[in-house]
Protein backbone atom coordinates (compact mmCIF):
# COMPACT_ATOMS: atom_id res chain seq x y z
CA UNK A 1 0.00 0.00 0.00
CA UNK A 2 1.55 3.51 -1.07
CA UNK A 3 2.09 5.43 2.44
CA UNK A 4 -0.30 8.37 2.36
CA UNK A 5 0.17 12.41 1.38
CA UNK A 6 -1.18 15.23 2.47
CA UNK A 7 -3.34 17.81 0.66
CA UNK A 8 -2.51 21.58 0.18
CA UNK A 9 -6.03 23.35 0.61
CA UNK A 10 -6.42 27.10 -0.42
CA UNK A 11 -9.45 29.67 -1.12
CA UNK A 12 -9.75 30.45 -4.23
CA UNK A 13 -11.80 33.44 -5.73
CA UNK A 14 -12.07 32.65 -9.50
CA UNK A 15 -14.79 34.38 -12.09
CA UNK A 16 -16.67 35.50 -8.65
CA UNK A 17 -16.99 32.13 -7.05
CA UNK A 18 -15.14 31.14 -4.10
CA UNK A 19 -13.98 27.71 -3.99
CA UNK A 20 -12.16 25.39 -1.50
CA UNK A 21 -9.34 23.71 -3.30
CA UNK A 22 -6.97 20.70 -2.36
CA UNK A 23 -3.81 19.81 -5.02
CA UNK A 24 -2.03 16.51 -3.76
CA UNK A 25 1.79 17.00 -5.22
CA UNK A 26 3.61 14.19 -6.80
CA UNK A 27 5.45 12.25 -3.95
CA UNK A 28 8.62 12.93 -6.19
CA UNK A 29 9.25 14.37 -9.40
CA UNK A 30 7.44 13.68 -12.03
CA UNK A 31 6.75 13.77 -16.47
CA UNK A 32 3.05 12.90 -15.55
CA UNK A 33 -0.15 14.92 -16.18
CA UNK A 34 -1.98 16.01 -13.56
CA UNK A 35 -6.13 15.05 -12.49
CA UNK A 36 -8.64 16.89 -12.10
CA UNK A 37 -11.21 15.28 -10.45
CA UNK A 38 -14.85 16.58 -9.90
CA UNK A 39 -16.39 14.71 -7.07
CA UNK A 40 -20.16 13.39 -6.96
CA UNK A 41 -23.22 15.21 -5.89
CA UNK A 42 -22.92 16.44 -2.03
CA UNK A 43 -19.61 15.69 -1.69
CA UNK A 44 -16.82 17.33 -0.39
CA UNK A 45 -13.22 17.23 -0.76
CA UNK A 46 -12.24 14.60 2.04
CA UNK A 47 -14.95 11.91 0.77
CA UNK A 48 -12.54 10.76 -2.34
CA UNK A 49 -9.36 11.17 -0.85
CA UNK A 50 -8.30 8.05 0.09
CA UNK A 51 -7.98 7.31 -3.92
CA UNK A 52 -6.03 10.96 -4.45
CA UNK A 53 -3.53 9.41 -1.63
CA UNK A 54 -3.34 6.46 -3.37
CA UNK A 55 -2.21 8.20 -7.16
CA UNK A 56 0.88 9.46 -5.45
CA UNK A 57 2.79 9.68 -8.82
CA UNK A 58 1.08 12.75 -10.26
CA UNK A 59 -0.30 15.72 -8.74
CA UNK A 60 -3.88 15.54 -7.77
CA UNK A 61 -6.15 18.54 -7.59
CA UNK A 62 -9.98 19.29 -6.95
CA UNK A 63 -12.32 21.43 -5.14
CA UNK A 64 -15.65 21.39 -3.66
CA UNK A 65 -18.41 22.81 -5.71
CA UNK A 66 -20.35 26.17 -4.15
CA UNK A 67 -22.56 25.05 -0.49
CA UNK A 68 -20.49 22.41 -0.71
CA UNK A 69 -17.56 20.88 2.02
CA UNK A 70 -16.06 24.24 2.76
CA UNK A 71 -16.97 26.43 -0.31
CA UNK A 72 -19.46 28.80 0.39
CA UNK A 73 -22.62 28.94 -0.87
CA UNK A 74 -23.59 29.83 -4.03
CA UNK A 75 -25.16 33.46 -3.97
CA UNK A 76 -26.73 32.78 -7.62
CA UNK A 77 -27.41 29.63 -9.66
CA UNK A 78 -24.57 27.90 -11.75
CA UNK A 79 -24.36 25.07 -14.63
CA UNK A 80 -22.16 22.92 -16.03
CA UNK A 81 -20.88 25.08 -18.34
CA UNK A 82 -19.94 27.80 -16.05
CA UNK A 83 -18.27 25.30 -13.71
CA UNK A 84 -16.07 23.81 -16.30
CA UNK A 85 -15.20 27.51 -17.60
CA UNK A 86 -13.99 28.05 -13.49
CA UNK A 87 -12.57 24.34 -13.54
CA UNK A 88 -10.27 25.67 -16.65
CA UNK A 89 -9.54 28.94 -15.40
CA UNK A 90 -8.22 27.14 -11.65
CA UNK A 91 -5.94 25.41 -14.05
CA UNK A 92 -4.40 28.30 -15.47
CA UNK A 93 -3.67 29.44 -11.96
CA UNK A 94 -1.63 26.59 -10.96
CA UNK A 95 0.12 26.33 -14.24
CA UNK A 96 -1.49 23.19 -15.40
CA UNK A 97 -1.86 23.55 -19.24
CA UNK A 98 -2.90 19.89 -19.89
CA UNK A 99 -4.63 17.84 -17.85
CA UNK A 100 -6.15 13.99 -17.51
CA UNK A 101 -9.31 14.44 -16.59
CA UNK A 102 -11.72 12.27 -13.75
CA UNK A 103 -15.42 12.39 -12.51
CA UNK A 104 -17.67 10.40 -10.50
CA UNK A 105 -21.50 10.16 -11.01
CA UNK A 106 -22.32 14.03 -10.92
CA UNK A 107 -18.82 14.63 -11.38
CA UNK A 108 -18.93 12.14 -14.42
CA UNK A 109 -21.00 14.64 -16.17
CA UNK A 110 -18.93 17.55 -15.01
CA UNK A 111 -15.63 15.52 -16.60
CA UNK A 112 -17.49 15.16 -19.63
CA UNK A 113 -18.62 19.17 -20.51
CA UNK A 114 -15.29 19.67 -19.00
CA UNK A 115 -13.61 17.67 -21.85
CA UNK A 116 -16.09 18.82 -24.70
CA UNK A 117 -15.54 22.70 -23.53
CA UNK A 118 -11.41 22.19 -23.33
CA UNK A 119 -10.65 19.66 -25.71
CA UNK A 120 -6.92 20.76 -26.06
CA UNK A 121 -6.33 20.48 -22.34
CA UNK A 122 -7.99 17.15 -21.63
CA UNK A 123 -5.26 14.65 -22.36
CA UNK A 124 -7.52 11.50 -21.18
CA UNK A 125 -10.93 11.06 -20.06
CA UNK A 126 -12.11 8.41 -16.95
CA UNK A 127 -15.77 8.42 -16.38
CA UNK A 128 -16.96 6.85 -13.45
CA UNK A 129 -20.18 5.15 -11.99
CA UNK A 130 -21.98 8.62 -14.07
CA UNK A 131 -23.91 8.57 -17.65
CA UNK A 132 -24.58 11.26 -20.56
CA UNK A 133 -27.25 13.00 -18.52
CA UNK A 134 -30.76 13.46 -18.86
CA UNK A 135 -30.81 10.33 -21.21
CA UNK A 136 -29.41 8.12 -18.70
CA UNK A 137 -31.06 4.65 -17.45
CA UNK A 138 -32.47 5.47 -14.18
CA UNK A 139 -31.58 3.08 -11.16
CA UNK A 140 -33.14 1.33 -8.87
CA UNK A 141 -36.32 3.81 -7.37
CA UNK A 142 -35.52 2.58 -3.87
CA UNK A 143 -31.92 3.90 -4.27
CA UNK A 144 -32.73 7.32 -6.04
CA UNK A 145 -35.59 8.33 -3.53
CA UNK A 146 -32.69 7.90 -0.62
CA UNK A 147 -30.13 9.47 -3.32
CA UNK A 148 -32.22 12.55 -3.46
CA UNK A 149 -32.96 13.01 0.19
CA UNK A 150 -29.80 15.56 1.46
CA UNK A 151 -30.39 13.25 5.12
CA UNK A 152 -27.92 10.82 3.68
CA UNK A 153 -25.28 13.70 4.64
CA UNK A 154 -26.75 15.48 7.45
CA UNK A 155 -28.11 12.60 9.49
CA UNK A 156 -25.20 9.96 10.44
CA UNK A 157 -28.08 6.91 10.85
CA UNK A 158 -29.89 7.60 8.21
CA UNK A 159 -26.63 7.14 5.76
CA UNK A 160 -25.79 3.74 7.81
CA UNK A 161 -29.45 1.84 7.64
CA UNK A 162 -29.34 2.78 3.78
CA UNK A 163 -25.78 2.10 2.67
CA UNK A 164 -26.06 -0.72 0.85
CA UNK A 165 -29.82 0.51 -1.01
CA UNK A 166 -27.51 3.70 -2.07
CA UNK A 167 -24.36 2.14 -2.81
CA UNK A 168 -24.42 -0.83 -3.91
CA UNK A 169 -21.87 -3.46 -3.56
CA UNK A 170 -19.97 -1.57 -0.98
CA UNK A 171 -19.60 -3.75 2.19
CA UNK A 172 -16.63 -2.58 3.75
CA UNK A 173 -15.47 0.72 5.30
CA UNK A 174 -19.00 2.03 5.77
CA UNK A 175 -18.15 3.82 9.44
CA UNK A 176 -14.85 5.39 7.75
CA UNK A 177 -16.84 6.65 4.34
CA UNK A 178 -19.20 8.10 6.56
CA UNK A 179 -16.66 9.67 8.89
CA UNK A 180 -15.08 11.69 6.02
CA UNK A 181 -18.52 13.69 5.03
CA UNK A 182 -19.22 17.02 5.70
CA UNK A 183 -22.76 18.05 5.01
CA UNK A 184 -23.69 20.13 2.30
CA UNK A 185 -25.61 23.22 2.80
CA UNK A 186 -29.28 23.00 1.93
CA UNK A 187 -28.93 25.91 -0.57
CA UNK A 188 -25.75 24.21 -1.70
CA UNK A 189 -27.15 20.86 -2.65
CA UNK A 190 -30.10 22.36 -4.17
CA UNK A 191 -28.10 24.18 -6.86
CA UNK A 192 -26.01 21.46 -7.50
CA UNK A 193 -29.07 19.20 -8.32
CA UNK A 194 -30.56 21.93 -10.53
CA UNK A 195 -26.86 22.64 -12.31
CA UNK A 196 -27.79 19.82 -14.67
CA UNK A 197 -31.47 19.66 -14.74
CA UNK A 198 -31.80 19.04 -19.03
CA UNK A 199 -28.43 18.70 -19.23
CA UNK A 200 -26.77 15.69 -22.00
CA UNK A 201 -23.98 15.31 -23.31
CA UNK A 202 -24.85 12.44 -25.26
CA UNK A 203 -25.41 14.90 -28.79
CA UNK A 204 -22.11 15.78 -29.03
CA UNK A 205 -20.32 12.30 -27.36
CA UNK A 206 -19.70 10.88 -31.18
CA UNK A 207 -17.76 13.97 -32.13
CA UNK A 208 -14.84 13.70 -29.00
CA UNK A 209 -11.67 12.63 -30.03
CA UNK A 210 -10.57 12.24 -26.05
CA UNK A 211 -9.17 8.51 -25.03
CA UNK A 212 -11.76 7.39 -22.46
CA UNK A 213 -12.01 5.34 -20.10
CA UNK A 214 -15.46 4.51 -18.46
CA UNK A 215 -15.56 2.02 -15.19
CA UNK A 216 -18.76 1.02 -14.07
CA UNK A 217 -19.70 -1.13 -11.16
CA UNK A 218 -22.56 -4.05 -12.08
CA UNK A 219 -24.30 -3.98 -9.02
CA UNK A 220 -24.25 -0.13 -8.87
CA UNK A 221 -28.22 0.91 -7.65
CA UNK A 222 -28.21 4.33 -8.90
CA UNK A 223 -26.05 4.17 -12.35
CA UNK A 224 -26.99 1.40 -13.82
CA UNK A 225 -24.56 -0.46 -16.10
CA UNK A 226 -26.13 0.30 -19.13
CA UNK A 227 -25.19 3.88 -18.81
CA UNK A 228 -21.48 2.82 -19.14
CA UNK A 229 -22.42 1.09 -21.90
CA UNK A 230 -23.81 3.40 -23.46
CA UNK A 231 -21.33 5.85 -23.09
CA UNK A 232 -19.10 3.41 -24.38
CA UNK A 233 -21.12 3.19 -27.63
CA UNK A 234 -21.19 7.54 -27.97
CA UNK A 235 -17.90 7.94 -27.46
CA UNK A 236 -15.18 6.86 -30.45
CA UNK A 237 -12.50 6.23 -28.50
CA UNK A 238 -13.35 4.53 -25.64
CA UNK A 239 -13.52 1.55 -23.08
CA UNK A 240 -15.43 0.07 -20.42
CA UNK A 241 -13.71 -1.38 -17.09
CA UNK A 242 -16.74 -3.33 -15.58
CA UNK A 243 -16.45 -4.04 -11.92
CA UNK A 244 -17.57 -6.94 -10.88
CA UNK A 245 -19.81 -7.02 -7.37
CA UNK A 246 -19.29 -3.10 -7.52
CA UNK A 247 -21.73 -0.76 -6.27
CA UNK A 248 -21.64 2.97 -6.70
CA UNK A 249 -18.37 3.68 -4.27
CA UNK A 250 -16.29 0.87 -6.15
CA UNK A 251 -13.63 3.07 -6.05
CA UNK A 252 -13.64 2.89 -2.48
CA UNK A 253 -14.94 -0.73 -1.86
CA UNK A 254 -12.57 -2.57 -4.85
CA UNK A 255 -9.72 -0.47 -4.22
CA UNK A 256 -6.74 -2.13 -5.71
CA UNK A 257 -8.82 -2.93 -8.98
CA UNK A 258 -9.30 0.64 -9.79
CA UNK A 259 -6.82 1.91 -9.03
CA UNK A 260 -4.77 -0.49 -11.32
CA UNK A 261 -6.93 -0.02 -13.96
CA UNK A 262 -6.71 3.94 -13.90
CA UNK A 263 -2.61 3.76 -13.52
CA UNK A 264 -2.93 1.78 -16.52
CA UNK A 265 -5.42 3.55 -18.90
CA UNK A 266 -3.54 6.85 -17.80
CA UNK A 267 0.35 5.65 -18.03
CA UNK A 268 -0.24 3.89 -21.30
CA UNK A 269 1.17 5.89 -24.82
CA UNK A 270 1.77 8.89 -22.30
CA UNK A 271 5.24 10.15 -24.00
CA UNK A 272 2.99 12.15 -26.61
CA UNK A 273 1.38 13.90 -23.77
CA UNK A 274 4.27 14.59 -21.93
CA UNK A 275 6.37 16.23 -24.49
CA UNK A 276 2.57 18.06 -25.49
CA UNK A 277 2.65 19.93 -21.90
């Protein structure tokens, strides 16, 4: 297991949005790219950061949408395409021309308009447990009722007697996961729900030239499989890493799979990419 690293967190005021940022540096030097990661719906910097430990060969940066973790909230509505437009613009201020790019369900989407809006900074592209939008395959009812209801943050038991209807094939590290959250604001999770209310991607999918990756977990209750797939079948060059016995969280639950499987989609043909930034 690769011993751990801190974060560097900051407060960053970009197009008139404050935002709480974290960059993990390379545990030495390094040729690679760095991630950007944009984290799922609610959730704050600390709740993925056992995998941004775990990539300690690249530097690792991301930040907590507006009324969310320890950005503060949003004073007026935002969208994806304003996010990503912030997203690039955080780039330029740490001098990070060319990226790879990650997302996770919500973030998923965010990765995508991300890549469609800054083609020639998106070196690669790793969607995860997320779908093209408003066209998606909805999951299991049971899991997107809970999904929607902002007590799976703010109330400790609720989160615990629903874990497995919400995530899936997560069994392990339930108490730790949980641990990590901070609540979003009400106001905070509200616009980040609405932020992609009609939102797709899946018009413009067919015309990315990005090298994706797409992992998907098969017993994930609230993105089903066959949005991976689909994804898969929109986007020209692409892949999809299926899980097995993954839920929603397989990143956290199957650990050493993914993280295997990113290290390898991301290091492989990565001289082009280098000598590019």
């Amino acid at each position: 297991m690769t011993k751990s690293r801190a974060p560097k967190f900051s407060m960053e005021t970009v197009d008139g949005r404050t935002l709480r940022v974290a960059i993990w540096r390379a545990s030495k030097a390094t040729t690679k790219l760095p991630i950007l990661f944009f984290n799922g719906i609610g959730a704050n910097i600390e709740a993925m950061a056992p995998m941004a430990e775990l990539l300690d060969d690249r530097d690792f940066i991301t930040f907590d949408m507006p009324g969310i973790g320890g950005s503060p909230d949003p004073v007026v509505p935002y969208n994806a395409l304003m996010m990503a437009r912030i997203a690039a613009l955080l780039l330029d201020r740490f001098e990070m021309p060319i990226v790879d790019v990650m997302g996770v369900s919500w973030g998923g989407a965010m990765a995508q308009q991300f890549a469609l809006q800054n083609g020639t900074r998106t070196n690669k592209l790793i969607l995860v447990a997320t779908s093209a939008g408003m066209l998606m395959v909805p999951g299991n009812p049971a899991a997107l009722v809970k999904m929607a209801d902002p007590r799976r943050y703010i109330d400790p038991d609720f989160m615990a007697k629903h874990f497995k209807t919400l995530y899936g094939g997560m069994a392990g590290n339930k108490a730790e996961h949980i641990g990590r959250i901070t609540p979003p604001s009400k106001t905070g999770y509200f616009y980040q729900l609405m932020a992609m209310m009609g939102w797709t991607s899946a018009p413009f999918l067919p015309f990315m030239k990005t090298e994706t990756l797409i992992m998907m977990g098969d017993d994930d209750q609230i993105v089903p499989l066959a949005n991976g797939k689909f994804l898969n079948f929109l986007i020209p060059n692409s892949e999809l890493f299926v899980v097995a016995n993954g839920g929603h969280l397989f990143l956290l639950s199957h650990v050493e799979q993914s993280i295997s499987a990113i290290r390898t989609f991301l290091d492989r043909n990565a001289d082009a990419a280098r000598k590019a930034a």
